[in-house]
C-alpha atoms as a PDB file:
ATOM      1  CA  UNK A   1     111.901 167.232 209.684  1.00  0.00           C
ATOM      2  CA  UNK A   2     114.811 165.558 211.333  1.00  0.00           C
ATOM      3  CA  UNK A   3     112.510 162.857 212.545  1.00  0.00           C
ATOM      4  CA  UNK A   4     111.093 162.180 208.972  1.00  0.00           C
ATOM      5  CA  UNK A   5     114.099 162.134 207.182  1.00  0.00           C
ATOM      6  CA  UNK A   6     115.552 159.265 209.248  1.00  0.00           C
ATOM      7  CA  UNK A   7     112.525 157.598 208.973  1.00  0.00           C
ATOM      8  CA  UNK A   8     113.034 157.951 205.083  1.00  0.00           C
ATOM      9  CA  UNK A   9     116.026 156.739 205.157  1.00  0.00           C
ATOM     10  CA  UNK A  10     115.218 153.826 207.518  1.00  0.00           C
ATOM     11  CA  UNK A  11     112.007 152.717 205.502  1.00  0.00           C
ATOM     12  CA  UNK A  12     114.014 151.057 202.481  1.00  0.00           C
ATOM     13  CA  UNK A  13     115.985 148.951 204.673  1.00  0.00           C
ATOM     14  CA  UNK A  14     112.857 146.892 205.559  1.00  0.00           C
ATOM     15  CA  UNK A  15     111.334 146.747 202.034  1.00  0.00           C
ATOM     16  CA  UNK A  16     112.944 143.957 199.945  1.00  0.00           C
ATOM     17  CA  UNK A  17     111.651 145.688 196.947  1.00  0.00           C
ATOM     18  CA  UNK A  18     113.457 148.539 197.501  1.00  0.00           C
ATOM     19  CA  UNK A  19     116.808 148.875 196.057  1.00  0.00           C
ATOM     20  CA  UNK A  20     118.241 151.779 196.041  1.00  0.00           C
ATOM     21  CA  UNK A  21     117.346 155.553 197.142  1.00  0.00           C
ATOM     22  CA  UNK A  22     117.434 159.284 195.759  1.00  0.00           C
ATOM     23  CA  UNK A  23     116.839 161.951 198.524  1.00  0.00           C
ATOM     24  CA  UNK A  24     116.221 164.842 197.193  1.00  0.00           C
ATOM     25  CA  UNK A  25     114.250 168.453 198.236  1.00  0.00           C
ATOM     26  CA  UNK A  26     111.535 170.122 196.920  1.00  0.00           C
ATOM     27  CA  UNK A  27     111.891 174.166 195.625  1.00  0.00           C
ATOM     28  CA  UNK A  28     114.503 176.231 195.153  1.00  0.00           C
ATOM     29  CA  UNK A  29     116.686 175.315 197.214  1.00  0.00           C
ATOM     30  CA  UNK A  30     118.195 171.820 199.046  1.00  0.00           C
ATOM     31  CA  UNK A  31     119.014 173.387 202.728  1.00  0.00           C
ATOM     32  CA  UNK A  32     120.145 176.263 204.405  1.00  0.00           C
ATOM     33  CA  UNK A  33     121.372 173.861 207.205  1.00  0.00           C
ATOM     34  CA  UNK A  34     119.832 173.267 210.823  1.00  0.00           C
ATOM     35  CA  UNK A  35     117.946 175.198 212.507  1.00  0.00           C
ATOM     36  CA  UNK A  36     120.430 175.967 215.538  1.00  0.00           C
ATOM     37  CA  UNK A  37     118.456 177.986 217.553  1.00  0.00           C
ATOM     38  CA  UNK A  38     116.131 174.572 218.415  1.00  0.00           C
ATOM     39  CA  UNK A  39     118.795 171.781 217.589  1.00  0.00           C
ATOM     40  CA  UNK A  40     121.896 173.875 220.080  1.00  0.00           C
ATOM     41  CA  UNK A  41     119.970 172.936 223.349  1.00  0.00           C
ATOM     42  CA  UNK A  42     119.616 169.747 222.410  1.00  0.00           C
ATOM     43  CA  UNK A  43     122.965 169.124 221.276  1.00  0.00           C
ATOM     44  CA  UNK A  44     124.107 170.603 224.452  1.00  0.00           C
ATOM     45  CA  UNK A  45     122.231 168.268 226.457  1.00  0.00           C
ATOM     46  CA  UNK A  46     122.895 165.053 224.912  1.00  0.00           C
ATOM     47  CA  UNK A  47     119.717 164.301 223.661  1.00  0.00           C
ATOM     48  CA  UNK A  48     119.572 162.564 220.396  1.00  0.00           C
ATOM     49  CA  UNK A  49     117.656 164.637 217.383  1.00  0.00           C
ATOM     50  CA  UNK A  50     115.914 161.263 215.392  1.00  0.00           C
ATOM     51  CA  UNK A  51     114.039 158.346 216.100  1.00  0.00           C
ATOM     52  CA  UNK A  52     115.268 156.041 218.577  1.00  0.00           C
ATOM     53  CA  UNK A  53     116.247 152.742 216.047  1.00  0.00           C
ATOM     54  CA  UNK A  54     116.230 154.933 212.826  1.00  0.00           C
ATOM     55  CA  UNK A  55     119.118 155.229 210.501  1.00  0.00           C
ATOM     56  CA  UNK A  56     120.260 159.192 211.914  1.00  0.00           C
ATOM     57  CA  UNK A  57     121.151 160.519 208.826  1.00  0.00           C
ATOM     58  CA  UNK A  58     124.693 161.462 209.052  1.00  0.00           C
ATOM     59  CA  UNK A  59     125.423 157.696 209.802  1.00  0.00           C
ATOM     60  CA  UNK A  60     128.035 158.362 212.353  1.00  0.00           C
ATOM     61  CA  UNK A  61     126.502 156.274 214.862  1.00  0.00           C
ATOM     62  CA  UNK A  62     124.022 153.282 215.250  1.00  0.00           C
ATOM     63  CA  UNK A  63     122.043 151.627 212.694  1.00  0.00           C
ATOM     64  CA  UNK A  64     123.994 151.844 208.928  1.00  0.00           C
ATOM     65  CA  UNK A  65     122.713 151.762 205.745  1.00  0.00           C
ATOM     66  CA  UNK A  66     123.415 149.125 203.718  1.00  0.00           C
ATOM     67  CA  UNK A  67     121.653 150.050 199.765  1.00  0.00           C
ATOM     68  CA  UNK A  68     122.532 152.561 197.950  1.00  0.00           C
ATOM     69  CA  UNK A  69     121.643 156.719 198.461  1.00  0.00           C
ATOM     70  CA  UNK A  70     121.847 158.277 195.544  1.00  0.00           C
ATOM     71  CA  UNK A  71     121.220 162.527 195.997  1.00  0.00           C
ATOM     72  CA  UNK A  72     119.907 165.641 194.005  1.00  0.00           C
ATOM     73  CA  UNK A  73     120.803 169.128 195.500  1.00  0.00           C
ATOM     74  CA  UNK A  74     120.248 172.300 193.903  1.00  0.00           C
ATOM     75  CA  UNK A  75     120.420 176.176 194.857  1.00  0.00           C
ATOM     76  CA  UNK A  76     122.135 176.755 198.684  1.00  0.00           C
ATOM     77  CA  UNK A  77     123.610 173.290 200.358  1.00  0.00           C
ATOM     78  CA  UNK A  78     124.792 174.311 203.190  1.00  0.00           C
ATOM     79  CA  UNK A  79     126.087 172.696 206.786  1.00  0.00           C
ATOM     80  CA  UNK A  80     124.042 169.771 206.998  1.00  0.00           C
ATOM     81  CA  UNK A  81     123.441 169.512 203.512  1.00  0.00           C
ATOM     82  CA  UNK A  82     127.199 168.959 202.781  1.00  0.00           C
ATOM     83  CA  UNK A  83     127.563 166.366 205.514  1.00  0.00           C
ATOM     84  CA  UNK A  84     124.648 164.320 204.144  1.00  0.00           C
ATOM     85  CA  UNK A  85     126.068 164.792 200.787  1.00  0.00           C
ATOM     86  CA  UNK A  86     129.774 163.247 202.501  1.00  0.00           C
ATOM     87  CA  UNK A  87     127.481 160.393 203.974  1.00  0.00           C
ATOM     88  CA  UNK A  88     125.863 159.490 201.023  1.00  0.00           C
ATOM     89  CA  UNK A  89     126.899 157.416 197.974  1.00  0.00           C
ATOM     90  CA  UNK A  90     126.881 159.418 194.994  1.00  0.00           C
ATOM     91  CA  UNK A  91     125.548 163.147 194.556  1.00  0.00           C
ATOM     92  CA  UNK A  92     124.806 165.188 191.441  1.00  0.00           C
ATOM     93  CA  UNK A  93     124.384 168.386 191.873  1.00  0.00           C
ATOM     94  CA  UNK A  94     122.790 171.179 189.666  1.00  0.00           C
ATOM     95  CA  UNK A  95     124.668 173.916 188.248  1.00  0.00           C
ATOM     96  CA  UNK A  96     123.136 176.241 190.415  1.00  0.00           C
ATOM     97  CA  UNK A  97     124.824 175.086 193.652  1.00  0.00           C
ATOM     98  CA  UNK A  98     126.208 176.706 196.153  1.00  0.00           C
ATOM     99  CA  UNK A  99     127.602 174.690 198.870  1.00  0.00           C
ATOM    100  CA  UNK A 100     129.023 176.295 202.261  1.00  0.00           C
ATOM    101  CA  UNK A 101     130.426 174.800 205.674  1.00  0.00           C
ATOM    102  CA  UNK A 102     129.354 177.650 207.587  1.00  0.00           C
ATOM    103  CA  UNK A 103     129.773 176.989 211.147  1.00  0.00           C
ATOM    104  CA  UNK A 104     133.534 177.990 211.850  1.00  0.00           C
ATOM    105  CA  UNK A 105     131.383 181.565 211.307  1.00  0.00           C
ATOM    106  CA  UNK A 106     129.003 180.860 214.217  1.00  0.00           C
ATOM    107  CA  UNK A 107     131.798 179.823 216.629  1.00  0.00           C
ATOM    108  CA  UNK A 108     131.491 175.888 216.279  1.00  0.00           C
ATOM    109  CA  UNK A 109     132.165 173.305 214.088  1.00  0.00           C
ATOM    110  CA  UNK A 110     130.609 170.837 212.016  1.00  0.00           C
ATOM    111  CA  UNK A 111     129.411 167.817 214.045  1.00  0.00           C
ATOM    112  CA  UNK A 112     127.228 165.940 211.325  1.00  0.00           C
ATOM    113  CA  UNK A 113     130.674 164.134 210.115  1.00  0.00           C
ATOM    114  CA  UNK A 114     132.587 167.195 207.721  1.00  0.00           C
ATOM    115  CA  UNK A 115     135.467 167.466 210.286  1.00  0.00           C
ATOM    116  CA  UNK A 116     135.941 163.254 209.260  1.00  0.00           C
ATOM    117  CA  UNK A 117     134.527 162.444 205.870  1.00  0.00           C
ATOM    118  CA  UNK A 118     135.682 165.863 203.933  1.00  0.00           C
ATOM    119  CA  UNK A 119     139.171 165.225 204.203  1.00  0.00           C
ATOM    120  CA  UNK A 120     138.567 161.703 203.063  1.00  0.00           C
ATOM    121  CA  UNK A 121     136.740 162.485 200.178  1.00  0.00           C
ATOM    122  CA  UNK A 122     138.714 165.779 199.319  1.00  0.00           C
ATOM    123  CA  UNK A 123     142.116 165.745 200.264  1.00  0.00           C
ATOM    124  CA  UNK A 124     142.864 167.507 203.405  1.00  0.00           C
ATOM    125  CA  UNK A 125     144.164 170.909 201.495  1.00  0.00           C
ATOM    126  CA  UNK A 126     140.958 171.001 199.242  1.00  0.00           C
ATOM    127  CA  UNK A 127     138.638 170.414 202.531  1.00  0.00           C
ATOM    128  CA  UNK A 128     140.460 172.619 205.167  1.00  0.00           C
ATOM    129  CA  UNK A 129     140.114 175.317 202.368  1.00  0.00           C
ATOM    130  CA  UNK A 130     136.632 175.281 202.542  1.00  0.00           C
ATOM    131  CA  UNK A 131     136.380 174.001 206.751  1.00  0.00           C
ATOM    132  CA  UNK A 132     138.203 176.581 207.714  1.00  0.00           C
ATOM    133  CA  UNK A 133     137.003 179.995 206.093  1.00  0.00           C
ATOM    134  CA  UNK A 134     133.448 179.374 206.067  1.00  0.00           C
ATOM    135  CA  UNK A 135     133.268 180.354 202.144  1.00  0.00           C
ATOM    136  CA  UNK A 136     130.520 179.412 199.961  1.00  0.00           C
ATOM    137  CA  UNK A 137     131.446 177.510 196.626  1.00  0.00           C
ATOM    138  CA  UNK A 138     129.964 176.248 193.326  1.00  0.00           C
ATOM    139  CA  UNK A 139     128.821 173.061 192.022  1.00  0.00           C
ATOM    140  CA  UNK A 140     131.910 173.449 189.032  1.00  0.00           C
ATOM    141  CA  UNK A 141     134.306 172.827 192.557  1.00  0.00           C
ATOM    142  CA  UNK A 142     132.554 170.293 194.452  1.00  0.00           C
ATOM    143  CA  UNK A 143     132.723 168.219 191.486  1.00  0.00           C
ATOM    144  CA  UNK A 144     136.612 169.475 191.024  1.00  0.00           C
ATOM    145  CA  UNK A 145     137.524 167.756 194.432  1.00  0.00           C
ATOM    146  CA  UNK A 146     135.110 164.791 194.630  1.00  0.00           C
ATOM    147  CA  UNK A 147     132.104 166.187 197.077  1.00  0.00           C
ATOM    148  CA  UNK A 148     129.664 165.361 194.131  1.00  0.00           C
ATOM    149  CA  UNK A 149     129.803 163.104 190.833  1.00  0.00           C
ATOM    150  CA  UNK A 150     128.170 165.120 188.315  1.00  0.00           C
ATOM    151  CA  UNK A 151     127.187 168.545 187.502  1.00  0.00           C
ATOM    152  CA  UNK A 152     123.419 168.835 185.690  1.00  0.00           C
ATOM    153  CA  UNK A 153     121.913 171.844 183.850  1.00  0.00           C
ATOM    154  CA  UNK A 154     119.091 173.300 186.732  1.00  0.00           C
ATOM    155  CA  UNK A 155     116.270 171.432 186.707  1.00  0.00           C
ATOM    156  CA  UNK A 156     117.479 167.993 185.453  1.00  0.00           C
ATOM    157  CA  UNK A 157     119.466 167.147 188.494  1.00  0.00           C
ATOM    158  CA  UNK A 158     116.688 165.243 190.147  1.00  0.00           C
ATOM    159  CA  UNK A 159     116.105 162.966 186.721  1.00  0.00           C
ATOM    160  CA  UNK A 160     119.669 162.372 186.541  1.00  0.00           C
ATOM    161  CA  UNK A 161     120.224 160.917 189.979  1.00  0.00           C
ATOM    162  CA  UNK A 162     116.939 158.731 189.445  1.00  0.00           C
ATOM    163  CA  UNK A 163     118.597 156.930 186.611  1.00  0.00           C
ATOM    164  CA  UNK A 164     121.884 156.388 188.259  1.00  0.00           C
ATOM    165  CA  UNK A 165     120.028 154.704 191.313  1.00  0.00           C
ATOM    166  CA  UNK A 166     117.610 152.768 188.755  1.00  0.00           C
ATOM    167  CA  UNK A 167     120.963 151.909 187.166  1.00  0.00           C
ATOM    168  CA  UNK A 168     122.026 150.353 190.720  1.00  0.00           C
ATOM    169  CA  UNK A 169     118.566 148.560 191.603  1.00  0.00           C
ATOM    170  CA  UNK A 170     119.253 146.458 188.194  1.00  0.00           C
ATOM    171  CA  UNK A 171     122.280 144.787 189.469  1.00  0.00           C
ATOM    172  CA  UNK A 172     122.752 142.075 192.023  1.00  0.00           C
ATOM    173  CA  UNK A 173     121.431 143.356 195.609  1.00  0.00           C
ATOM    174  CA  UNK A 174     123.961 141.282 197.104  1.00  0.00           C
ATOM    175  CA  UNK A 175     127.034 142.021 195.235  1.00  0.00           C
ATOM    176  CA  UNK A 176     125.667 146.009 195.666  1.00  0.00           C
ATOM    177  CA  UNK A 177     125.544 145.563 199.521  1.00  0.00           C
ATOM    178  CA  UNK A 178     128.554 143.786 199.296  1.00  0.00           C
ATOM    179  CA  UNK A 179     130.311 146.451 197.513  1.00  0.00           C
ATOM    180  CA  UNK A 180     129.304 149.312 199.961  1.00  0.00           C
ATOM    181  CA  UNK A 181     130.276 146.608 202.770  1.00  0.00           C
ATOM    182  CA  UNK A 182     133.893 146.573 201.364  1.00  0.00           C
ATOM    183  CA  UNK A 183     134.376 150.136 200.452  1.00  0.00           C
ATOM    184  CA  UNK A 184     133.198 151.389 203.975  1.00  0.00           C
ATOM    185  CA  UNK A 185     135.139 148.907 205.727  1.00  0.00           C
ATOM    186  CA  UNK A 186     138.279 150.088 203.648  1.00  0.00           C
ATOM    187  CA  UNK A 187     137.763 153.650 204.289  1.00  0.00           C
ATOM    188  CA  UNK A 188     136.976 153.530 207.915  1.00  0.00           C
ATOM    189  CA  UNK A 189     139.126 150.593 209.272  1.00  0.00           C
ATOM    190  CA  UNK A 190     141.919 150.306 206.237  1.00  0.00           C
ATOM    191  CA  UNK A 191     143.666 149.003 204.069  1.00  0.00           C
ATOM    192  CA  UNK A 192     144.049 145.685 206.092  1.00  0.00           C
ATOM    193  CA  UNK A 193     140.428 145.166 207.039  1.00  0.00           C
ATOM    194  CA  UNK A 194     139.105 145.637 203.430  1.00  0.00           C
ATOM    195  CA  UNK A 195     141.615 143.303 201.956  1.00  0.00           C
ATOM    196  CA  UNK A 196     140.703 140.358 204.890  1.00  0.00           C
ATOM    197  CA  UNK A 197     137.243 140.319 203.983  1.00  0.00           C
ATOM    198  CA  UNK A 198     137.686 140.294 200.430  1.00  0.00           C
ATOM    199  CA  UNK A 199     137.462 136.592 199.850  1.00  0.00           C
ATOM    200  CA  UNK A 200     135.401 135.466 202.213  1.00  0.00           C
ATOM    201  CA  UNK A 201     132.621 137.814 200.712  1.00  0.00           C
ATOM    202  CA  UNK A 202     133.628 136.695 197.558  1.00  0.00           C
ATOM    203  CA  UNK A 203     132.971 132.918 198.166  1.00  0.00           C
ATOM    204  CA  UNK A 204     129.903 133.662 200.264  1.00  0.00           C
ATOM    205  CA  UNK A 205     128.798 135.810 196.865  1.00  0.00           C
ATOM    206  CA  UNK A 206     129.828 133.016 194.347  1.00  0.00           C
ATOM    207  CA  UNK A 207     127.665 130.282 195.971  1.00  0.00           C
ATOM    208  CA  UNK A 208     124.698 132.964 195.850  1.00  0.00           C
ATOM    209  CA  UNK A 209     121.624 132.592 193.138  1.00  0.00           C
ATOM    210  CA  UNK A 210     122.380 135.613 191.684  1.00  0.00           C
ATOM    211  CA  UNK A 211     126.224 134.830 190.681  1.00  0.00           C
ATOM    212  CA  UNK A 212     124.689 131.649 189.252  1.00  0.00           C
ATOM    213  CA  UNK A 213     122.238 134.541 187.194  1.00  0.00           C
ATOM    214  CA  UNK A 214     125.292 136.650 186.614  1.00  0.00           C
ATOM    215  CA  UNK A 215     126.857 133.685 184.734  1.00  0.00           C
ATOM    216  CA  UNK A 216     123.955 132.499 182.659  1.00  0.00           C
ATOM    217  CA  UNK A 217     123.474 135.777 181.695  1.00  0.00           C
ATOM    218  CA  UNK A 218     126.723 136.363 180.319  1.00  0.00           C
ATOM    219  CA  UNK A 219     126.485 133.093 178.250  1.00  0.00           C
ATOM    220  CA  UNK A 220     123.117 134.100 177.035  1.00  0.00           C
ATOM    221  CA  UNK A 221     124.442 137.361 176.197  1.00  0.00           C
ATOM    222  CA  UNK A 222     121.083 139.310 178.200  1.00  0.00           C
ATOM    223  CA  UNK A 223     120.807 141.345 181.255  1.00  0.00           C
ATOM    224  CA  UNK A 224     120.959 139.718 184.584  1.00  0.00           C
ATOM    225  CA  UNK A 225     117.764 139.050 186.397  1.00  0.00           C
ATOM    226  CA  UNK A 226     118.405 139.499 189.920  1.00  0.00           C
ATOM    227  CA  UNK A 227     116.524 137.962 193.111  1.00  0.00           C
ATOM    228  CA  UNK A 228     119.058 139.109 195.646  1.00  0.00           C
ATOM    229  CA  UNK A 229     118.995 135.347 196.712  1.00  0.00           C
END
């Protein structure tokens, strides 16, 4: 399953029709986390648990996305299904959720990116709460501290994330990527970083076909039609 879901992920980064993303999981429930009884030895060993060039899914190493992963959970989210909630763009969640960081409770701790991107997303008081004790909490709190964007009645969270990535996939690809370049780069390497690339992405952007869209379309008064070009 591992294997697949990088490959998922990896797929839309070599289609140029592809603009965006919803991951999503089928049933009742999103994930009860890994299995650690098989994944442990690995982990132990040093082997890696995905395809050798694939995006791995928590993004903490290797090959990075760069368009937009938009996500649907429902019922239990637990472990690994928090962490790729933290690595992915925006999340809605149903109403039904119950999210948990269980492994303080099995005598380790999170290694698919909670211990870094939590705290960051949470504040470290509203993430240690939660890190720390193992507890299981509701979708009303992860939107409350940030770990998803919206809350949807059961059963519509899936239709609600689609339109919010068919929402991203009609504006510029560029200016998207560009976008998730800038935030990242501002979140993982500061302040600094983010601000020194700002116009030289900006120029690069401006001399694009799209801005040159963006522009006509705002005289026209009409929706852009974008190229990513």
């Amino acid at each position: 399953m591992l294997h697949g879901l990088a490959r998922a992920l990896t797929d839309p980064e070599v289609d140029p029709e592809v603009r965006a993303s919803v991951l999503f999981a089928h049933r009742d429930h999103f994930t009860a986390g890994l299995d650690l009884a098989q994944v442990a030895p690995l982990v132990m060993k040093g082997e890696t648990i995905w395809p050798e060039g694939a995006i791995e899914p928590w993004e903490l190493a290797g090959r990075r996305r760069t368009k937009p992963l938009v996500m649907a959970v429902q019922g239990r989210c637990l472990t690994l299904g928090i962490e790729l909630v933290l690595a992915a763009d925006i999340t809605v969640a149903a109403d039904d959720t119950r999210f948990a960081q269980i492994e303080i409770k099995r005598g380790i701790f999170p290694f698919g990116g909670a211990t870094i991107r939590f705290a960051q997303r949470a504040g470290w008081g509203n993430a240690m709460r939660w890190l720390l004790t193992g507890d299981e909490f509701g979708a009303d709190e992860a939107l409350r501290i940030g770990l998803v964007a919206e809350v949807a009645p059961r059963g519509q969270e899936l239709a609600r994330a689609v339109v919010i990535a068919e929402t991203i996939a009609r504006q510029a690809p560029l200016a998207v990527a560009g976008t998730l370049r800038n935030a990242r780069l501002a979140v993982e390497e500061g302040h600094a970083a983010a601000v020194a690339q700002l116009m030289p992405e900006t120029q690069a952007l401006m001399k694009s076909e799209d801005a040159r869209e963006g522009l006509m379309s705002f005289i026209e008064r009409r929706d852009g039609r974008f190229t990513g070009r």
